[in-house]
N, C-alpha and C. Protein backbone atom coordinates (compact mmCIF):
# COMPACT_ATOMS: atom_id res chain seq x y z
N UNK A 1 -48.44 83.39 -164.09
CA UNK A 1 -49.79 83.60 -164.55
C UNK A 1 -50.51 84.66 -163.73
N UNK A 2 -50.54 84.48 -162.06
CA UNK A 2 -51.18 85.85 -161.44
C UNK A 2 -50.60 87.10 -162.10
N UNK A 3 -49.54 87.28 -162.25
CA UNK A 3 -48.45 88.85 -162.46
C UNK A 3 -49.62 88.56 -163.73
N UNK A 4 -49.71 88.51 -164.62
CA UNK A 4 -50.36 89.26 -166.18
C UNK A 4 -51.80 89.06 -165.69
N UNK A 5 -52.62 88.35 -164.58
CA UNK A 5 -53.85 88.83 -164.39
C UNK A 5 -53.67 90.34 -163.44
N UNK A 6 -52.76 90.66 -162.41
CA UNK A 6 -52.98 91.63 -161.93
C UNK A 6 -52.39 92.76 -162.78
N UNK A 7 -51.88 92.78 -163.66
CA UNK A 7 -51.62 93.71 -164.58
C UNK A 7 -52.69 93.82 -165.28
N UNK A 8 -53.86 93.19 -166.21
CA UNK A 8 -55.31 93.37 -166.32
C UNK A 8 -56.01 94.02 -165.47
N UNK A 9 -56.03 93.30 -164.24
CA UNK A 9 -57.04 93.84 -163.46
C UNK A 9 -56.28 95.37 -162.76
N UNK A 10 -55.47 95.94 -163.33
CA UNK A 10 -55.11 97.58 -162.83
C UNK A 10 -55.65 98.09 -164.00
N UNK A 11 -55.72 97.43 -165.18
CA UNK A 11 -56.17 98.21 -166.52
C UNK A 11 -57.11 98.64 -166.53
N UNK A 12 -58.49 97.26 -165.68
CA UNK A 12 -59.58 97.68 -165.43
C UNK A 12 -59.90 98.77 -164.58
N UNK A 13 -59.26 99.12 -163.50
CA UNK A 13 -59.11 99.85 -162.33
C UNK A 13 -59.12 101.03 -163.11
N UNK A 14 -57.73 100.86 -163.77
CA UNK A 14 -57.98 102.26 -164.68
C UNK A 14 -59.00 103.03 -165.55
N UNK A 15 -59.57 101.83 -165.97
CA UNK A 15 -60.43 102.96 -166.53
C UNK A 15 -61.61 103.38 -166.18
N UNK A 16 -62.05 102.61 -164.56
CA UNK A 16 -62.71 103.33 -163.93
C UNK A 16 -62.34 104.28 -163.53
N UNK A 17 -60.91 104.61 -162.97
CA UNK A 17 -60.43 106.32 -162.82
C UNK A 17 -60.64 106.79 -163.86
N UNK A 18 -60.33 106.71 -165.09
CA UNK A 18 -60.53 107.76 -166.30
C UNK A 18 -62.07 107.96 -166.60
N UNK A 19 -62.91 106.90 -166.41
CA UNK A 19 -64.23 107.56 -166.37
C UNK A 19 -64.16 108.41 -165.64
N UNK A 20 -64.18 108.29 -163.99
CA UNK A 20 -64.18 109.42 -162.75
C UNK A 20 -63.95 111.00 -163.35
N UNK A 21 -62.19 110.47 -164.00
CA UNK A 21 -61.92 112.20 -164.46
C UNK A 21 -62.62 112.63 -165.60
N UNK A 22 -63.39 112.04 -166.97
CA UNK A 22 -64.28 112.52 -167.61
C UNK A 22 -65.38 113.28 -166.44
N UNK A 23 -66.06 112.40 -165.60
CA UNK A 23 -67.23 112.94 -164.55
C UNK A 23 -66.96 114.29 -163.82
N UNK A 24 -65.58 114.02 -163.81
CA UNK A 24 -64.83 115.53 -162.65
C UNK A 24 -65.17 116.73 -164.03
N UNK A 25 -65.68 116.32 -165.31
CA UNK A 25 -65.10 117.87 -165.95
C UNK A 25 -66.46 118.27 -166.69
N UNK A 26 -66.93 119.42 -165.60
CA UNK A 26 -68.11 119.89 -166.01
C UNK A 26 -68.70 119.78 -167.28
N UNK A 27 -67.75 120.51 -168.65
CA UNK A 27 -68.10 120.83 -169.50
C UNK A 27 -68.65 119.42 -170.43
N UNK A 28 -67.32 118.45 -169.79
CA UNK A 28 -67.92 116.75 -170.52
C UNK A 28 -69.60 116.81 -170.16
N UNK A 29 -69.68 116.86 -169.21
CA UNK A 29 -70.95 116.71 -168.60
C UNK A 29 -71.93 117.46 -169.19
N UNK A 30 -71.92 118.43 -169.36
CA UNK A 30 -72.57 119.22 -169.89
C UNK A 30 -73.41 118.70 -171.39
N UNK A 31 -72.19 118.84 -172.24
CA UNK A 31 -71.90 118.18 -173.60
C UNK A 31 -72.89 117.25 -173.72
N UNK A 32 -72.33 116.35 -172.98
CA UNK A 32 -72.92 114.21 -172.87
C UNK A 32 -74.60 114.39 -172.12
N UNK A 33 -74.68 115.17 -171.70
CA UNK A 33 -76.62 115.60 -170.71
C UNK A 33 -77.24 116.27 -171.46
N UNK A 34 -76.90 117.12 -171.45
CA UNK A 34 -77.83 118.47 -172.46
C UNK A 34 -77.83 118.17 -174.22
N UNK A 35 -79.19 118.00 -174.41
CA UNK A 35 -79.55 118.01 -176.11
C UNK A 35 -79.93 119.12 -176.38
N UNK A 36 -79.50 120.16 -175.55
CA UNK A 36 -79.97 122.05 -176.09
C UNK A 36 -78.96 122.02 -177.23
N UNK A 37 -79.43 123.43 -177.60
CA UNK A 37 -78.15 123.39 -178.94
C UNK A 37 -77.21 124.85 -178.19
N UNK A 38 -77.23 124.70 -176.80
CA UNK A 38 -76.65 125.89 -175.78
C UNK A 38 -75.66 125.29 -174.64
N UNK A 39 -75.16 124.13 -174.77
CA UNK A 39 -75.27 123.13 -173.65
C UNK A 39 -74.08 123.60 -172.31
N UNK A 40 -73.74 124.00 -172.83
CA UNK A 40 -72.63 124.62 -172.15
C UNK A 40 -73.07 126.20 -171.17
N UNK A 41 -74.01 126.58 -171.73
CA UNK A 41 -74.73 127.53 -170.84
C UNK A 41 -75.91 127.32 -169.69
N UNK A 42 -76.03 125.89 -170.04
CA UNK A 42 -77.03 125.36 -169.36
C UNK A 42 -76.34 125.03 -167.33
N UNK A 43 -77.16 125.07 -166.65
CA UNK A 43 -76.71 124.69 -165.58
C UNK A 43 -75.75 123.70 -164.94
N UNK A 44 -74.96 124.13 -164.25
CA UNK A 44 -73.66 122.89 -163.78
C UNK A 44 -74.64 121.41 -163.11
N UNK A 45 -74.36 120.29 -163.48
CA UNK A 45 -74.96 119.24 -163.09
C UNK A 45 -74.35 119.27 -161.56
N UNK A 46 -74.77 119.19 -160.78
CA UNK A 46 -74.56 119.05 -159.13
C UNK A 46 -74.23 117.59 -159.10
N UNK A 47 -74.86 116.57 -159.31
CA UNK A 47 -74.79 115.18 -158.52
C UNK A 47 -74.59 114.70 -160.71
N UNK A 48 -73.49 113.97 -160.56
CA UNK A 48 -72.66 113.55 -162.18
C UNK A 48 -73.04 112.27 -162.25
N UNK A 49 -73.07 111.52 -161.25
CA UNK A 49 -72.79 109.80 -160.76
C UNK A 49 -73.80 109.31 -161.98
N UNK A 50 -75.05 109.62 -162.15
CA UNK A 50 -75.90 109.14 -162.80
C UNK A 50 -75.21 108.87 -164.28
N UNK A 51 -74.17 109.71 -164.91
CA UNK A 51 -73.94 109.83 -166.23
C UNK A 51 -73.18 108.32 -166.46
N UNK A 52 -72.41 107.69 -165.22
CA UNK A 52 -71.53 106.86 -165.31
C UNK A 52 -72.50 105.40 -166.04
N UNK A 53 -71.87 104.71 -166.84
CA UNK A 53 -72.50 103.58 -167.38
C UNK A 53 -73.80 103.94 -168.49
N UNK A 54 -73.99 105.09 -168.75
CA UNK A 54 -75.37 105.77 -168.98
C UNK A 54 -74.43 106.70 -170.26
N UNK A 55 -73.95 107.82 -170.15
CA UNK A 55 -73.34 108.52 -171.04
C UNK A 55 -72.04 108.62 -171.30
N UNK A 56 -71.05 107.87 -170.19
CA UNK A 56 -69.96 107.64 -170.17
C UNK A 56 -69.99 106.28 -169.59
N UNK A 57 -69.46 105.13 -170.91
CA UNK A 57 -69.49 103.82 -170.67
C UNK A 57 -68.19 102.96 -170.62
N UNK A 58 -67.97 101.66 -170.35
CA UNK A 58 -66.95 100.87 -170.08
C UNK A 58 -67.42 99.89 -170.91
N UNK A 59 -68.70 99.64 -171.51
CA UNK A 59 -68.67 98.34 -172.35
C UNK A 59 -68.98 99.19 -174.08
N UNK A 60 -68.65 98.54 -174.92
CA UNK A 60 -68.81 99.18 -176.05
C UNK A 60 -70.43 98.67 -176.76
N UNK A 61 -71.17 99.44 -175.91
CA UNK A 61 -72.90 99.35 -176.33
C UNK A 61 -73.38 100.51 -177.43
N UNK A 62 -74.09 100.05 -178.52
CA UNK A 62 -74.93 101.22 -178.96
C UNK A 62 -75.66 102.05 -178.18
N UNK A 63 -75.95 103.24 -178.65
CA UNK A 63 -77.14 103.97 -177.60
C UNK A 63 -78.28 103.42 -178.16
N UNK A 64 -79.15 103.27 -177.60
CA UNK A 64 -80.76 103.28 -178.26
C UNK A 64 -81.54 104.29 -178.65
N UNK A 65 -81.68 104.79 -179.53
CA UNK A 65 -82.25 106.55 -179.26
C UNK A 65 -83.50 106.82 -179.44
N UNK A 66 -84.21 105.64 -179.07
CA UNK A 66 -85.70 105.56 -178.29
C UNK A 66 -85.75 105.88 -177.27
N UNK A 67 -85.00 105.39 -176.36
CA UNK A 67 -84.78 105.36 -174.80
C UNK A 67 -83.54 106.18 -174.28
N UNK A 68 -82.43 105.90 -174.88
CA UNK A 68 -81.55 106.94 -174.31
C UNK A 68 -81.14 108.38 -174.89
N UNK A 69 -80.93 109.13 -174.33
CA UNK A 69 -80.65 110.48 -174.97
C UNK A 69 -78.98 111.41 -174.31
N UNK A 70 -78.93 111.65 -174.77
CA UNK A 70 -77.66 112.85 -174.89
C UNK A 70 -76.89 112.15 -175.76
N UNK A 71 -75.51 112.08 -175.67
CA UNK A 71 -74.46 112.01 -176.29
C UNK A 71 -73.52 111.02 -175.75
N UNK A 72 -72.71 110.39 -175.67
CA UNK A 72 -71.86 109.32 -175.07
C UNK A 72 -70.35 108.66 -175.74
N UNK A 73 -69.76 108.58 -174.13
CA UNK A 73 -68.40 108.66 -174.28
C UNK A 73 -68.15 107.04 -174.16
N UNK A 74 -67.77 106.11 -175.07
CA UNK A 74 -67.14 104.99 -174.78
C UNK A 74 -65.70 105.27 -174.60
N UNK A 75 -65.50 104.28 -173.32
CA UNK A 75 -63.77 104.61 -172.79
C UNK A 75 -63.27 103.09 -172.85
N UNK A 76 -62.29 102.90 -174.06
CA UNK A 76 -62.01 101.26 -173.83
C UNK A 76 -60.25 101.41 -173.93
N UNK A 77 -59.54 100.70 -173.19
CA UNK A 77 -58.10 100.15 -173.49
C UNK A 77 -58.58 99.41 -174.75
N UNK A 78 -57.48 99.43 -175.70
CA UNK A 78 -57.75 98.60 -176.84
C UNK A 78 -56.18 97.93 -177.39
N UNK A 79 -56.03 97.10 -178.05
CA UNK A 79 -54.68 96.81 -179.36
C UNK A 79 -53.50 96.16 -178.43
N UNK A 80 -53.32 95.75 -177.27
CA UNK A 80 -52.28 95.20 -176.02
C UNK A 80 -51.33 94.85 -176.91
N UNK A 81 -49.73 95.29 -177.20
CA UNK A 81 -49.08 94.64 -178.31
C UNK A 81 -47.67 94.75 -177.35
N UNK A 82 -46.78 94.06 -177.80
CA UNK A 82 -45.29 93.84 -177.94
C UNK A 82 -44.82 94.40 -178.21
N UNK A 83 -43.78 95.83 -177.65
CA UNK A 83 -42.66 96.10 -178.40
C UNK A 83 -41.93 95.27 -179.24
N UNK A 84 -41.69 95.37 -180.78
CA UNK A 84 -40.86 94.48 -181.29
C UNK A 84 -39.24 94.88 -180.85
N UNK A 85 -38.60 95.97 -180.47
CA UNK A 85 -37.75 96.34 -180.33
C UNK A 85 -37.16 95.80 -178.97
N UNK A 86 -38.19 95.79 -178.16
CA UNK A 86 -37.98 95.28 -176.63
C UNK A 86 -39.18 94.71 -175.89
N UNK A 87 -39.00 93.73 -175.52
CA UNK A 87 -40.37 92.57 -175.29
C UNK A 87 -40.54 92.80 -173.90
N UNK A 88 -39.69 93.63 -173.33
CA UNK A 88 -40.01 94.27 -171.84
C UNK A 88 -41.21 95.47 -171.90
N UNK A 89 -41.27 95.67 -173.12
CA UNK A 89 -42.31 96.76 -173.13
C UNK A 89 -43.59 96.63 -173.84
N UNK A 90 -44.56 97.19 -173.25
CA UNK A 90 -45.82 96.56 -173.77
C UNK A 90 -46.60 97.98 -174.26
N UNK A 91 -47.59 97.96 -175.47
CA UNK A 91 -48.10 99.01 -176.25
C UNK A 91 -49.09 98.96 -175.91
N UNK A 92 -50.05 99.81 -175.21
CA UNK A 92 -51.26 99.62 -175.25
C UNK A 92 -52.30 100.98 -175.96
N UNK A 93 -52.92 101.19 -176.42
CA UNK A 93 -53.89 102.10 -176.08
C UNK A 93 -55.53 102.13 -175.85
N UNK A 94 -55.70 103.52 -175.37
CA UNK A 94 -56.67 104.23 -174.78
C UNK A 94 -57.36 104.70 -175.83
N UNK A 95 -58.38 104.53 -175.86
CA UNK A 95 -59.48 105.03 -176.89
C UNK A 95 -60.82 105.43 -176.23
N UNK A 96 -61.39 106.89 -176.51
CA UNK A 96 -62.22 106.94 -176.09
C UNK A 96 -63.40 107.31 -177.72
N UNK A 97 -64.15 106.80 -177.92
CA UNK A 97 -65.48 106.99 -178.59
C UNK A 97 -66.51 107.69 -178.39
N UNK A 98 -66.62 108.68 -179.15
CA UNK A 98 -67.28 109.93 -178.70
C UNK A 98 -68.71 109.86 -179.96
N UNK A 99 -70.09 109.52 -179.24
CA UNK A 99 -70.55 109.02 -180.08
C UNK A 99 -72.38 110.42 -179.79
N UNK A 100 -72.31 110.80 -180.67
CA UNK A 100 -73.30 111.82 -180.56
C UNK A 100 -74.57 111.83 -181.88
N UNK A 101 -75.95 111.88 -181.26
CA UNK A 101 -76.79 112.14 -182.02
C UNK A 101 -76.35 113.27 -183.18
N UNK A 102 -76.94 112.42 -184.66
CA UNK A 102 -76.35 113.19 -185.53
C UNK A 102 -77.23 115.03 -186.05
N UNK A 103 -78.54 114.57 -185.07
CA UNK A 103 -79.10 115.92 -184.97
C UNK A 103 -78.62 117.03 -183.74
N UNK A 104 -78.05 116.14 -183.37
CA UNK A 104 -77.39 117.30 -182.06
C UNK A 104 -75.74 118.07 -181.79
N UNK A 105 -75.29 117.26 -183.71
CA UNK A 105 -73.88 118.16 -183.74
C UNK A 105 -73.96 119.61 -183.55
N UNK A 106 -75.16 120.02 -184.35
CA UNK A 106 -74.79 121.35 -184.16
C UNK A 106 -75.45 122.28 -183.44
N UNK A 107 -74.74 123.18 -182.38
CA UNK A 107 -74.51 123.87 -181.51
C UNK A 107 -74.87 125.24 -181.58
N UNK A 108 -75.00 126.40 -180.73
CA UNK A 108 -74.88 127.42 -180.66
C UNK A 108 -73.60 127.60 -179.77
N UNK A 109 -72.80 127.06 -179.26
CA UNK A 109 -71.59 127.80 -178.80
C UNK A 109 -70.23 127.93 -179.51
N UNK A 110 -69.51 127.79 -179.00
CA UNK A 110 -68.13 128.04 -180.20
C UNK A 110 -67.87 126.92 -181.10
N UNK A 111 -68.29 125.73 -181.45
CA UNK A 111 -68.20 124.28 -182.37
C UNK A 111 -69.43 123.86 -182.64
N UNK A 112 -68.84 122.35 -182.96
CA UNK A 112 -69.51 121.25 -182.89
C UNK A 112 -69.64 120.31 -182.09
N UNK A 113 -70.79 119.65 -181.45
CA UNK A 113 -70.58 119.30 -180.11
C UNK A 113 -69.40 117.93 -179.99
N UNK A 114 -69.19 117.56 -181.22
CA UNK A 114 -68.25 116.36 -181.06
C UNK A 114 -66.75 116.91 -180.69
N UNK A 115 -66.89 118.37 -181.75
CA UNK A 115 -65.30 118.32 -181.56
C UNK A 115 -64.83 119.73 -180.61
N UNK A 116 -66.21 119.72 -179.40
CA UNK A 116 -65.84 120.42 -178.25
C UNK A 116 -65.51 118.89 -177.16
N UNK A 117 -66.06 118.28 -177.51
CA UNK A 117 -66.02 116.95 -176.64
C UNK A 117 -64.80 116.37 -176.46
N UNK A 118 -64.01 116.08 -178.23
CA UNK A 118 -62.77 115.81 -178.47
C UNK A 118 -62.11 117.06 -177.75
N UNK A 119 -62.22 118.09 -177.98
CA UNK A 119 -61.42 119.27 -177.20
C UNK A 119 -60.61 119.18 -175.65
N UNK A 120 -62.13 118.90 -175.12
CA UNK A 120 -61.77 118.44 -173.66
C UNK A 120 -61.17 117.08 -172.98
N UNK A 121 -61.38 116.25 -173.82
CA UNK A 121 -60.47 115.25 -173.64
C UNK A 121 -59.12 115.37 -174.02
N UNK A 122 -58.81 115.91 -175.18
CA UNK A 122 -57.80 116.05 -175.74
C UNK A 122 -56.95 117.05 -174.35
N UNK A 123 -57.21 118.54 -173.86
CA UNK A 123 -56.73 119.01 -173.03
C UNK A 123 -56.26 118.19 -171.40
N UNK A 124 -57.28 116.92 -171.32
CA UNK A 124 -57.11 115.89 -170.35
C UNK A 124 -56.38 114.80 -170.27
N UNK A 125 -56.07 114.81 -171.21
CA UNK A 125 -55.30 113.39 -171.18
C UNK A 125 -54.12 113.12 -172.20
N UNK A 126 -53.97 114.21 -173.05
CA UNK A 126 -52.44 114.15 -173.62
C UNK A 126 -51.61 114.84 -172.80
N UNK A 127 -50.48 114.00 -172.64
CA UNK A 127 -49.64 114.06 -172.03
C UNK A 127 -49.44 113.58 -170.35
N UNK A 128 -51.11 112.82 -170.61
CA UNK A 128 -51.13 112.68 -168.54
C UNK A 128 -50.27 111.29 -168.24
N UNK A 129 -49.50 111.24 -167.40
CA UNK A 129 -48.71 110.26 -166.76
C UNK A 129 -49.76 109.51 -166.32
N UNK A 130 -50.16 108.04 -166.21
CA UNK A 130 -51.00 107.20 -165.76
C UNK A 130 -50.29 105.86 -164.96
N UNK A 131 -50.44 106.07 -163.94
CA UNK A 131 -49.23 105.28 -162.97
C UNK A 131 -50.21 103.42 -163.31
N UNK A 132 -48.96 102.85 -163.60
CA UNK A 132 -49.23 101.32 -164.41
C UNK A 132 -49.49 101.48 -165.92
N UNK A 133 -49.91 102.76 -166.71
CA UNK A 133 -49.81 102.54 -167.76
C UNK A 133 -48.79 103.34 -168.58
N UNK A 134 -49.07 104.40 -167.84
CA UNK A 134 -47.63 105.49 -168.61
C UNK A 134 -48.30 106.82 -169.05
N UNK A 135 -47.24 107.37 -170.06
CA UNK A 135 -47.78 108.63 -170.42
C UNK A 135 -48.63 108.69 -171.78
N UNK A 136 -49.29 108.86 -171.89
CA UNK A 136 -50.13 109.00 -173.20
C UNK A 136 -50.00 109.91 -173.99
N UNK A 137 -50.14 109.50 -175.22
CA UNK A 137 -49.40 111.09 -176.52
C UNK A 137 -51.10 110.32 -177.32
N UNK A 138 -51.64 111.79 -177.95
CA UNK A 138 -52.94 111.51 -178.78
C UNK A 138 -51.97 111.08 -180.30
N UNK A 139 -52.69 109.61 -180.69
CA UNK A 139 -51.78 108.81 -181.67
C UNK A 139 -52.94 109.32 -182.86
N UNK A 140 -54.32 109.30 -182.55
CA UNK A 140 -54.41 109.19 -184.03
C UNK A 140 -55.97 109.23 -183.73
N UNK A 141 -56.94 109.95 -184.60
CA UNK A 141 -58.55 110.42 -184.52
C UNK A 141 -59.10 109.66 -185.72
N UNK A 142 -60.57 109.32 -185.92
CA UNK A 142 -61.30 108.69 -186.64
C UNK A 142 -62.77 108.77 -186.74
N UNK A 143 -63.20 109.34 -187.58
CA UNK A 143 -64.85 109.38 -187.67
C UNK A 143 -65.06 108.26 -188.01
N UNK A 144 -66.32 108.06 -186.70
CA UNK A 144 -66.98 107.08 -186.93
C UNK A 144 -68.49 107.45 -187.14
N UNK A 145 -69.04 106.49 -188.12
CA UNK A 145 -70.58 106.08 -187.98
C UNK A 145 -70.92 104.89 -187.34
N UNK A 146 -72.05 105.07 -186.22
CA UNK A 146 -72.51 104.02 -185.70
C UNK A 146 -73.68 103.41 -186.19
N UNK A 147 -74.85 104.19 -186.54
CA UNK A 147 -75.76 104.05 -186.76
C UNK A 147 -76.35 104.99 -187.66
N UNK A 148 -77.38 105.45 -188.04
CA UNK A 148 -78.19 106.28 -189.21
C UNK A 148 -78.38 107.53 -188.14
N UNK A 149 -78.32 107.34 -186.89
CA UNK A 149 -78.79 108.55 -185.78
C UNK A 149 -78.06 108.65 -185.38
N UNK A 150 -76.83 108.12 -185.07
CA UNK A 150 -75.10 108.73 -184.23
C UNK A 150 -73.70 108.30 -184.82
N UNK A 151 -73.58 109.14 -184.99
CA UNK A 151 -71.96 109.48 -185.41
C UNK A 151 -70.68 110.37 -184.41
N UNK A 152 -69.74 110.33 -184.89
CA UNK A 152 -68.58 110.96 -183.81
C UNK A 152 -67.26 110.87 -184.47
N UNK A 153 -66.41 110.36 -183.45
CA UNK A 153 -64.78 110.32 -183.70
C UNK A 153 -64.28 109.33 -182.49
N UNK A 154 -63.87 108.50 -183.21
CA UNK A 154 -62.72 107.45 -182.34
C UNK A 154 -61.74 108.39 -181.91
N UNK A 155 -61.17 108.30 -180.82
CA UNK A 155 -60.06 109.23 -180.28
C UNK A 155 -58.66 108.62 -179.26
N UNK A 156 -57.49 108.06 -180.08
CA UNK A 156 -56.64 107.21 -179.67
C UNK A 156 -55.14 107.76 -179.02
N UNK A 157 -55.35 107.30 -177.69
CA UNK A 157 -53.73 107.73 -177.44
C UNK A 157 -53.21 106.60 -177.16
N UNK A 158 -52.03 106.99 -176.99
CA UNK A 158 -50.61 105.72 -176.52
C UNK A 158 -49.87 105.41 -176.14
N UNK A 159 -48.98 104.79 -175.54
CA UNK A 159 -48.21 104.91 -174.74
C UNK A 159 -47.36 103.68 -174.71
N UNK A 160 -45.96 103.71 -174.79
CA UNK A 160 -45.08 102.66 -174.31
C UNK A 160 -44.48 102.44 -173.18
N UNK A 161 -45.07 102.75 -172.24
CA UNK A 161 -44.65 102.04 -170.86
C UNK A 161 -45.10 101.08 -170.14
N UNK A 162 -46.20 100.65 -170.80
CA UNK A 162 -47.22 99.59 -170.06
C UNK A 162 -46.28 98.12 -169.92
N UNK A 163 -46.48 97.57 -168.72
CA UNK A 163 -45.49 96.70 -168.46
C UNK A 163 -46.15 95.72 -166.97
């Protein structure tokens, strides 16, 4: 019974590192802060920490868009399954939810701000080796609507090494 709680509790671990490396990448930052329609020209955020729990989250919350503003990244492990082929191996994936005011898709720089967002994740994390979970391949994208004011794209990778 401990062995499958400490295998959870690295999952969790993890995806406080994968928030971290969203925080490490300016341009996320940028994206997820700035409601310019320039955002990417706008100044490098110096101190990121604030975005954590706020624009890049771990629980799967609506935004409020009375009170909160920019754009936001939900980061959840999701689907924990069984290899049917081999029960030594476990399926998990990574999903991140990229959830943006629907007045603030559009941009003045080279896109749309969702699918510069998807961009940079996508360049981050397909193919990254994740020690306890494995390597991740992008499985499969999904527009979502959340609300009448934010919309985006579910964004799923995967991996069979989790064990």
């Amino acid at each position: 019974m401990a062995s499958t709680e400490n295998k959870f509790q690295a999952v969790g671990r993890n995806l406080i590192s994968i928030s971290n490396m969203l925080l490490s990448n300016q341009n996320i930052c940028k994206l997820l802060y700035y409601t310019t329609s320039t955002p990417l020209s706008e100044p490098d955020l110096t101190d990121v920490d604030f975005l954590m729990n706020k624009n890049i989250r771990l629980v799967p919350k609506v935004p409020d868009r009375d009170s909160e503003k920019g754009s936001f990244i939900v980061v959840l492990f999701d689907n924990f399954t069984v290899d049917p082929t081999n029960e030594n191996i476990k399926i998990v994936s990574l999903r991140f939810d990229i959830i943006c005011p629907i007045d603030e898709w559009m941009i003045n720089e080279s896109s749309l701000r969702p699918f510069l967002i998807l961009s940079e994740i996508d360049q981050m994390f397909n193919g990254l080796q994740i020690r306890g979970i494995g390597k991740l391949r992008l499985s499969d994208t999904d527009r979502i609507v959340v609300t009448e004011d934010y919309a985006g794209y579910s964004m799923v990778f995967t991996n069979y090494e989790f064990n």
